[in-house]
PDB file of N, CA and C in Angstrom:
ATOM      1  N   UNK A   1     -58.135  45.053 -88.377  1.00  0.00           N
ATOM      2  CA  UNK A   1     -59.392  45.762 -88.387  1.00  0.00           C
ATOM      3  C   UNK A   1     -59.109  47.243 -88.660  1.00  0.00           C
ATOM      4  N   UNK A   2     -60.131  47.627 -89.547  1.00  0.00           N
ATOM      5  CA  UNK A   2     -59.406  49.199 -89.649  1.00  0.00           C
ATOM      6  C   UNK A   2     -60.270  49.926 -88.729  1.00  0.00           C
ATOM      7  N   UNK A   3     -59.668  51.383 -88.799  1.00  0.00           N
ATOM      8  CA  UNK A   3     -60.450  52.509 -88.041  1.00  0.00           C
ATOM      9  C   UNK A   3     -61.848  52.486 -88.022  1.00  0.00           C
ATOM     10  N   UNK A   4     -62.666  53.348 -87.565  1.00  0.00           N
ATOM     11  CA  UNK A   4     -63.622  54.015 -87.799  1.00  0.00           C
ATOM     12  C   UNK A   4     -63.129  55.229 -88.931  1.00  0.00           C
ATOM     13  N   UNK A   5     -64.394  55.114 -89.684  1.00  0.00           N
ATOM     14  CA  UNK A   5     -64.420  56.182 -91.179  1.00  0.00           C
ATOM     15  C   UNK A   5     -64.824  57.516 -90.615  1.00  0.00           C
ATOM     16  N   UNK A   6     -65.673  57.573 -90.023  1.00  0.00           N
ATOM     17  CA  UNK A   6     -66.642  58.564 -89.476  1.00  0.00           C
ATOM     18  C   UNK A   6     -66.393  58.640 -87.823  1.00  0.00           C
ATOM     19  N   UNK A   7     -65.986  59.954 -87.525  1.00  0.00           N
ATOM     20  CA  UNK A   7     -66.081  60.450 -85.812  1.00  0.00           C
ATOM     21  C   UNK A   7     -66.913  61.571 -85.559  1.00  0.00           C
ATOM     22  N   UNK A   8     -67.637  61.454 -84.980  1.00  0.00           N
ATOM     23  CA  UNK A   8     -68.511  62.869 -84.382  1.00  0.00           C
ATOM     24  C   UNK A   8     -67.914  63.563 -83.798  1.00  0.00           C
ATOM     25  N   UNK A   9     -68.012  65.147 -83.469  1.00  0.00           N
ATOM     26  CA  UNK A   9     -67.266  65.907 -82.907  1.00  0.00           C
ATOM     27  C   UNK A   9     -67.635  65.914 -81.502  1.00  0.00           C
ATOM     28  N   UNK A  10     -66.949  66.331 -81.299  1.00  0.00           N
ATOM     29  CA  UNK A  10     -67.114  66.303 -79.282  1.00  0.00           C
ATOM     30  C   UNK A  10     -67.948  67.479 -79.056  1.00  0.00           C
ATOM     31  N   UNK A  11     -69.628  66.902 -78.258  1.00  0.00           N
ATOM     32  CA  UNK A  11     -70.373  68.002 -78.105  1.00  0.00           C
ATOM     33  C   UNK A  11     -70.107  69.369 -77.112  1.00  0.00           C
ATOM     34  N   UNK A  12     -70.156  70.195 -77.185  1.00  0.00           N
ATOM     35  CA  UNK A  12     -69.826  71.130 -76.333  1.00  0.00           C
ATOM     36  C   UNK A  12     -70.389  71.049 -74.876  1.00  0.00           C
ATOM     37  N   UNK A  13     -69.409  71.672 -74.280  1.00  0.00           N
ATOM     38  CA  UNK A  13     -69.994  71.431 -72.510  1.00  0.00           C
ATOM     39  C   UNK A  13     -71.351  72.156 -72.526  1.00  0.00           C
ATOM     40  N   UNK A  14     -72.357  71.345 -71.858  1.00  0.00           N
ATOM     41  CA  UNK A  14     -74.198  71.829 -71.628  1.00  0.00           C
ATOM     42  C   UNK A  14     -73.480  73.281 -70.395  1.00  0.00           C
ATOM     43  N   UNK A  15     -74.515  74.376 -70.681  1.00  0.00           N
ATOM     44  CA  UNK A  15     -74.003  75.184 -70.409  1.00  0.00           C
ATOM     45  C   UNK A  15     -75.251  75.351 -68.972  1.00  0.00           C
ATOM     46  N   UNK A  16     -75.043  75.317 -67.745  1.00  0.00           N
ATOM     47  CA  UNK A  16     -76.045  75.319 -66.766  1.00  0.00           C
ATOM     48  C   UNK A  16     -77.065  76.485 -66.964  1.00  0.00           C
ATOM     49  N   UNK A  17     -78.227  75.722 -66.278  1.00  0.00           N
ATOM     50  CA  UNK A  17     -79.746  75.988 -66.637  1.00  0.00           C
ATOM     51  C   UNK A  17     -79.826  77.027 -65.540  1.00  0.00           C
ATOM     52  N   UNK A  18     -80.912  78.162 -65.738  1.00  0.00           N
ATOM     53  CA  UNK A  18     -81.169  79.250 -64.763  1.00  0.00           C
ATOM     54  C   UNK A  18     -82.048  78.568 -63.985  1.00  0.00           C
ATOM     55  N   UNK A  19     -82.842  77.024 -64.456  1.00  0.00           N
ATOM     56  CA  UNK A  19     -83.262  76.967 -63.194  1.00  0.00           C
ATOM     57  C   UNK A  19     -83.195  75.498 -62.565  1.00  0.00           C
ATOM     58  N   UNK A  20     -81.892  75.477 -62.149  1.00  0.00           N
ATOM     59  CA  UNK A  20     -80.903  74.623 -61.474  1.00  0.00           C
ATOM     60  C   UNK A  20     -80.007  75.066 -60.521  1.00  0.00           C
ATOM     61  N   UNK A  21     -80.374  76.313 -60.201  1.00  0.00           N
ATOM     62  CA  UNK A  21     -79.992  77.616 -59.026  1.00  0.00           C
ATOM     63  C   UNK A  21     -80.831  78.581 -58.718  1.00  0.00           C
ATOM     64  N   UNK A  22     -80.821  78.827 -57.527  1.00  0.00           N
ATOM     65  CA  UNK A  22     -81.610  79.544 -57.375  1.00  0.00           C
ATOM     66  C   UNK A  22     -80.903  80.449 -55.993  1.00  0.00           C
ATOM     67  N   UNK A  23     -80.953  82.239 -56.200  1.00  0.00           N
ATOM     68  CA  UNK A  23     -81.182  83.316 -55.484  1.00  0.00           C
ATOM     69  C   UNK A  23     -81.346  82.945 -54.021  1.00  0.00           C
ATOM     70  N   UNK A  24     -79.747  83.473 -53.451  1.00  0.00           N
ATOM     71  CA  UNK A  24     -79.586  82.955 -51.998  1.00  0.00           C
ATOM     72  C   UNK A  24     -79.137  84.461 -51.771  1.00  0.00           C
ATOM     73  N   UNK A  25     -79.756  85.244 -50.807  1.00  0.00           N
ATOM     74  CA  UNK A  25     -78.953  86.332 -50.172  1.00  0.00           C
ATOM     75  C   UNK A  25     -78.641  86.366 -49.126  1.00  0.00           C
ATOM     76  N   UNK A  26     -77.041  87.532 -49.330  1.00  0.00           N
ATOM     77  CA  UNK A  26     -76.113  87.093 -48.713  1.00  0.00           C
ATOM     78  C   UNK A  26     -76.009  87.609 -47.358  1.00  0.00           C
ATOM     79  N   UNK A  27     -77.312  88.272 -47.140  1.00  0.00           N
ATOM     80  CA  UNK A  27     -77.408  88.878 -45.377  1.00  0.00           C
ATOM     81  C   UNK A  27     -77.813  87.502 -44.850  1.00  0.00           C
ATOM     82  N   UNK A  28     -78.436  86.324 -45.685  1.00  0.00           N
ATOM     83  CA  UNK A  28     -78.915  84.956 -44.727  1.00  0.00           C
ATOM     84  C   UNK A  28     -77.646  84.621 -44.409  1.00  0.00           C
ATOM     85  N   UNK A  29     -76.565  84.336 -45.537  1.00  0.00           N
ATOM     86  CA  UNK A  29     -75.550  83.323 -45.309  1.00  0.00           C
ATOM     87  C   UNK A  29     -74.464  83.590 -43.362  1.00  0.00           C
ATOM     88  N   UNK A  30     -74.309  82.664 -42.704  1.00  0.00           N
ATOM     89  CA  UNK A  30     -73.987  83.052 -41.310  1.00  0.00           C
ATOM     90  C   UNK A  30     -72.215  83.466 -41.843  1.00  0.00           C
ATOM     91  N   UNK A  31     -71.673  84.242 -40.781  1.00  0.00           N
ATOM     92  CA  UNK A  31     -70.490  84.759 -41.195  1.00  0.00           C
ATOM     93  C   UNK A  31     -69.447  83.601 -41.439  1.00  0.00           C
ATOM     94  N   UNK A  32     -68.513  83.266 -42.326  1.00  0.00           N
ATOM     95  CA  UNK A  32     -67.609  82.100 -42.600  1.00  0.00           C
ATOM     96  C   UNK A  32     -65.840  83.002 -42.454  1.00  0.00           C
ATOM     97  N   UNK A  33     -65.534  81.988 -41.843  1.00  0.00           N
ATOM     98  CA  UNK A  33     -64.166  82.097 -42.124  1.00  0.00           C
ATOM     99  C   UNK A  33     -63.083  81.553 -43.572  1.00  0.00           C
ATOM    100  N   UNK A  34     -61.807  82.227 -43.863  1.00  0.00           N
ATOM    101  CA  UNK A  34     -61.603  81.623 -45.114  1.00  0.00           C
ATOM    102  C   UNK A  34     -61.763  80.372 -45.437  1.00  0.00           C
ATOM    103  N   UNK A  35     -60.993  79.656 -44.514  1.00  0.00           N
ATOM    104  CA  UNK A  35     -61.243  78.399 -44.661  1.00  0.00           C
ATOM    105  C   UNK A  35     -62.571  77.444 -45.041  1.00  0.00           C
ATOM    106  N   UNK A  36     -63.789  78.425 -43.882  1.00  0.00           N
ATOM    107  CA  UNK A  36     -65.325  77.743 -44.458  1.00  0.00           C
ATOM    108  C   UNK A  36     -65.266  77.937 -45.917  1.00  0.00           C
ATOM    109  N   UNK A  37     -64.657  79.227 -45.781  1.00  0.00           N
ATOM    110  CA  UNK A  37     -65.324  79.702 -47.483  1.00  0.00           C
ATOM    111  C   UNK A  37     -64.640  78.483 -48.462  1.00  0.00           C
ATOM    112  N   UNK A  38     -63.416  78.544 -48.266  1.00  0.00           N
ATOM    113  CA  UNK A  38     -63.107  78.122 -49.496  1.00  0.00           C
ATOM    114  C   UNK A  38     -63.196  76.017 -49.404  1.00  0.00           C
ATOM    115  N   UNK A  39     -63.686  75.653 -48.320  1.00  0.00           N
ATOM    116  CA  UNK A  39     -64.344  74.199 -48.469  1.00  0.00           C
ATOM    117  C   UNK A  39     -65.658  74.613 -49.204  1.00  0.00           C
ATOM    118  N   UNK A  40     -66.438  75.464 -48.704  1.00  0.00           N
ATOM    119  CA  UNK A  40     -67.433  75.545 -49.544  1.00  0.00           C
ATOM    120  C   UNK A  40     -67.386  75.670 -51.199  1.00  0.00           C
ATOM    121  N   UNK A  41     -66.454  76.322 -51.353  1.00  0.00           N
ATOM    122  CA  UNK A  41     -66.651  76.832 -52.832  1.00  0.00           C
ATOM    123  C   UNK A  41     -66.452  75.506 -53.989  1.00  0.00           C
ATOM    124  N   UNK A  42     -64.899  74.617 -52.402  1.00  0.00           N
ATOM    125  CA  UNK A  42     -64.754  73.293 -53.203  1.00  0.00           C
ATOM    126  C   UNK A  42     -65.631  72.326 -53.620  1.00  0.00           C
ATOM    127  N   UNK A  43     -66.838  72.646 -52.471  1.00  0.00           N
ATOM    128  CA  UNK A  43     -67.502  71.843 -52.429  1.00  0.00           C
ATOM    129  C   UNK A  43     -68.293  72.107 -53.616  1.00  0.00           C
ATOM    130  N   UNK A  44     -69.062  73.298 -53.895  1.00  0.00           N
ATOM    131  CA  UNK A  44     -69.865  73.259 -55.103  1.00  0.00           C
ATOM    132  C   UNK A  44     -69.370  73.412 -56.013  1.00  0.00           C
ATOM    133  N   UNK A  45     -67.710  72.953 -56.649  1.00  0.00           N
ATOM    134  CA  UNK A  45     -67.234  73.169 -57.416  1.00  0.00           C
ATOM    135  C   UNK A  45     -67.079  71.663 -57.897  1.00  0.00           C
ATOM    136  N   UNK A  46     -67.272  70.943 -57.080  1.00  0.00           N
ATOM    137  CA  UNK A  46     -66.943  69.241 -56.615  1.00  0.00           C
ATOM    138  C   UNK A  46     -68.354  68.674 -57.424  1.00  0.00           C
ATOM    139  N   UNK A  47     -69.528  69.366 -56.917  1.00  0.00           N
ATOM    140  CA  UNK A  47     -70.883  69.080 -57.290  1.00  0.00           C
ATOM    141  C   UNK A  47     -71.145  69.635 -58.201  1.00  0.00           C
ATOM    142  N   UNK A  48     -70.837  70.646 -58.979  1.00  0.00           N
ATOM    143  CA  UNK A  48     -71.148  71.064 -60.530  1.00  0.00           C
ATOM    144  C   UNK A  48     -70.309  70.533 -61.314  1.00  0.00           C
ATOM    145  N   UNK A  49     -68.792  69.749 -61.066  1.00  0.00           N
ATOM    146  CA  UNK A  49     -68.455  68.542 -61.913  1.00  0.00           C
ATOM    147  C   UNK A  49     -69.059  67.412 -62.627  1.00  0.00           C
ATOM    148  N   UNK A  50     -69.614  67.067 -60.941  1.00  0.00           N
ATOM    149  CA  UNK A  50     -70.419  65.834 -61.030  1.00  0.00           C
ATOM    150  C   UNK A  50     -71.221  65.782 -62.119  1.00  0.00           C
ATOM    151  N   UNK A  51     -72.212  66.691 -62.032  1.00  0.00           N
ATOM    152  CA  UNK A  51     -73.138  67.229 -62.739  1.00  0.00           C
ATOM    153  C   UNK A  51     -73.369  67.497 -64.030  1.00  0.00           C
ATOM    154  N   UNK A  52     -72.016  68.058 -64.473  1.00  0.00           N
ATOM    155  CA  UNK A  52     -71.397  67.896 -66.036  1.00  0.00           C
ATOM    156  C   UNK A  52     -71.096  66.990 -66.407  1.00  0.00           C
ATOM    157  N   UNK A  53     -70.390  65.682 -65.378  1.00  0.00           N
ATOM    158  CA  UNK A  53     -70.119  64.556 -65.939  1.00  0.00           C
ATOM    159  C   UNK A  53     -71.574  63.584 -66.210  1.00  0.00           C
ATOM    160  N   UNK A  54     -72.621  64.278 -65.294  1.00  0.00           N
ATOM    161  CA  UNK A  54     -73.921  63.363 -65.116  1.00  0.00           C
ATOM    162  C   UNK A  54     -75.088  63.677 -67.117  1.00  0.00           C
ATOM    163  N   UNK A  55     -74.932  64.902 -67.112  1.00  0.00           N
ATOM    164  CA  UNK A  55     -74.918  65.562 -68.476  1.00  0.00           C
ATOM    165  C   UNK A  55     -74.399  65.169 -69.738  1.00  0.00           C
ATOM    166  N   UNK A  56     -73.430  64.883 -69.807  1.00  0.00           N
ATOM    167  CA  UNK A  56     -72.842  64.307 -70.625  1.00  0.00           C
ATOM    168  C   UNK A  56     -73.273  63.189 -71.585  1.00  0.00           C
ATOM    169  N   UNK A  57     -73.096  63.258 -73.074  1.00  0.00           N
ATOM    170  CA  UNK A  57     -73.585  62.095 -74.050  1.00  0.00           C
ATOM    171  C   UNK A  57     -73.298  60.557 -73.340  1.00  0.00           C
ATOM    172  N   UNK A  58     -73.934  59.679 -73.403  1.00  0.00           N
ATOM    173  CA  UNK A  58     -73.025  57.864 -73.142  1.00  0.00           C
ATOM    174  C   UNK A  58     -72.777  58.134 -74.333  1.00  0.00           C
ATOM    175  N   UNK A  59     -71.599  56.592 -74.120  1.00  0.00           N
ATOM    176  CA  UNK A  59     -71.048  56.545 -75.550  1.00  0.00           C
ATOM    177  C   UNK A  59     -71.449  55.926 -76.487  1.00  0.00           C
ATOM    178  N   UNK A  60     -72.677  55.775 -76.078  1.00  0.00           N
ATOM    179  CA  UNK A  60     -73.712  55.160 -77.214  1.00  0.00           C
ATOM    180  C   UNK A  60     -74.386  56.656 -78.143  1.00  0.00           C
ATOM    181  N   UNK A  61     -74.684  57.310 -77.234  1.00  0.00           N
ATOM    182  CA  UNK A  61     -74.832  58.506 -77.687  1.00  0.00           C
ATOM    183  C   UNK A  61     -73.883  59.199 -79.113  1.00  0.00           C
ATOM    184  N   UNK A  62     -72.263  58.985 -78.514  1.00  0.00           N
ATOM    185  CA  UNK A  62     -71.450  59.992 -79.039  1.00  0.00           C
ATOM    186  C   UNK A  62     -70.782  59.109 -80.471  1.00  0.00           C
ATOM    187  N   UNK A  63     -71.195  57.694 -80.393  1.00  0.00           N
ATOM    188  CA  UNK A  63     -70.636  56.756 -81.582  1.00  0.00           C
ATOM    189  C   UNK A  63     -71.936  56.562 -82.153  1.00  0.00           C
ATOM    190  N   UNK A  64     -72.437  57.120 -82.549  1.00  0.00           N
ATOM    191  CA  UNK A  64     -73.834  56.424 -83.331  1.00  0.00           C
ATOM    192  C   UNK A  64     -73.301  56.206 -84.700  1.00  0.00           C
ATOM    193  N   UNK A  65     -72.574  57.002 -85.388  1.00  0.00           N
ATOM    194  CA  UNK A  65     -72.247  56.400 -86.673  1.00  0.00           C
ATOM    195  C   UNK A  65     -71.167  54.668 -86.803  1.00  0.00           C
ATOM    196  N   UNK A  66     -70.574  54.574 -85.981  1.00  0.00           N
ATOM    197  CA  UNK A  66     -69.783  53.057 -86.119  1.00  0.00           C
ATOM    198  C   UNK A  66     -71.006  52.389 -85.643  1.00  0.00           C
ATOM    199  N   UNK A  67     -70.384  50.740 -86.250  1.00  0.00           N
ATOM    200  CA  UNK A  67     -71.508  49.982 -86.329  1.00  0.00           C
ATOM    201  C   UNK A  67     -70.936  48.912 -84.812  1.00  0.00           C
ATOM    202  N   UNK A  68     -71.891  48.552 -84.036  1.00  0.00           N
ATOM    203  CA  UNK A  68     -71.564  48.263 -82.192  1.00  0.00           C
ATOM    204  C   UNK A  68     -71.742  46.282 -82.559  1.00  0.00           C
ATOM    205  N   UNK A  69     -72.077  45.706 -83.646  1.00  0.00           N
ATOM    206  CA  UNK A  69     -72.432  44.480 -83.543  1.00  0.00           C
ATOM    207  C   UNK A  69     -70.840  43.866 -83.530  1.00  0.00           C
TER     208      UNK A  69
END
């Protein structure tokens, strides 16, 4: 079987929306230690992965030119 003739290029990472965050100030946030801090940061670093991966073309999306029968 041969290749595919035709590949689409790999779409660029969706670049996050201004309003998919929103303005937290930082006199609310309660005082953290490093450690809080930096679980936290993992944490929304953990959840804006996700998020990119949730974003992302299927691969029905990203093969539309080969034929799927």
């Amino acid at each position: 079987m041969s290749k595919p003739r035709f590949r689409l290029p790999t779409p660029p990472a969706p670049a996050p929306s201004l309003e998919a965050f929103m303005l937290f100030p930082l006199a609310a946030v309660a005082p953290q230690s490093p450690e809080q801090a930096a679980a936290q940061r993992a944490l929304y670093e953990w959840a804006f992965a996700e998020a990119q991966a949730v974003v992302r073309p299927s691969i029905l999306e990203r093969d539309l030119l080969s034929v799927w029968n």
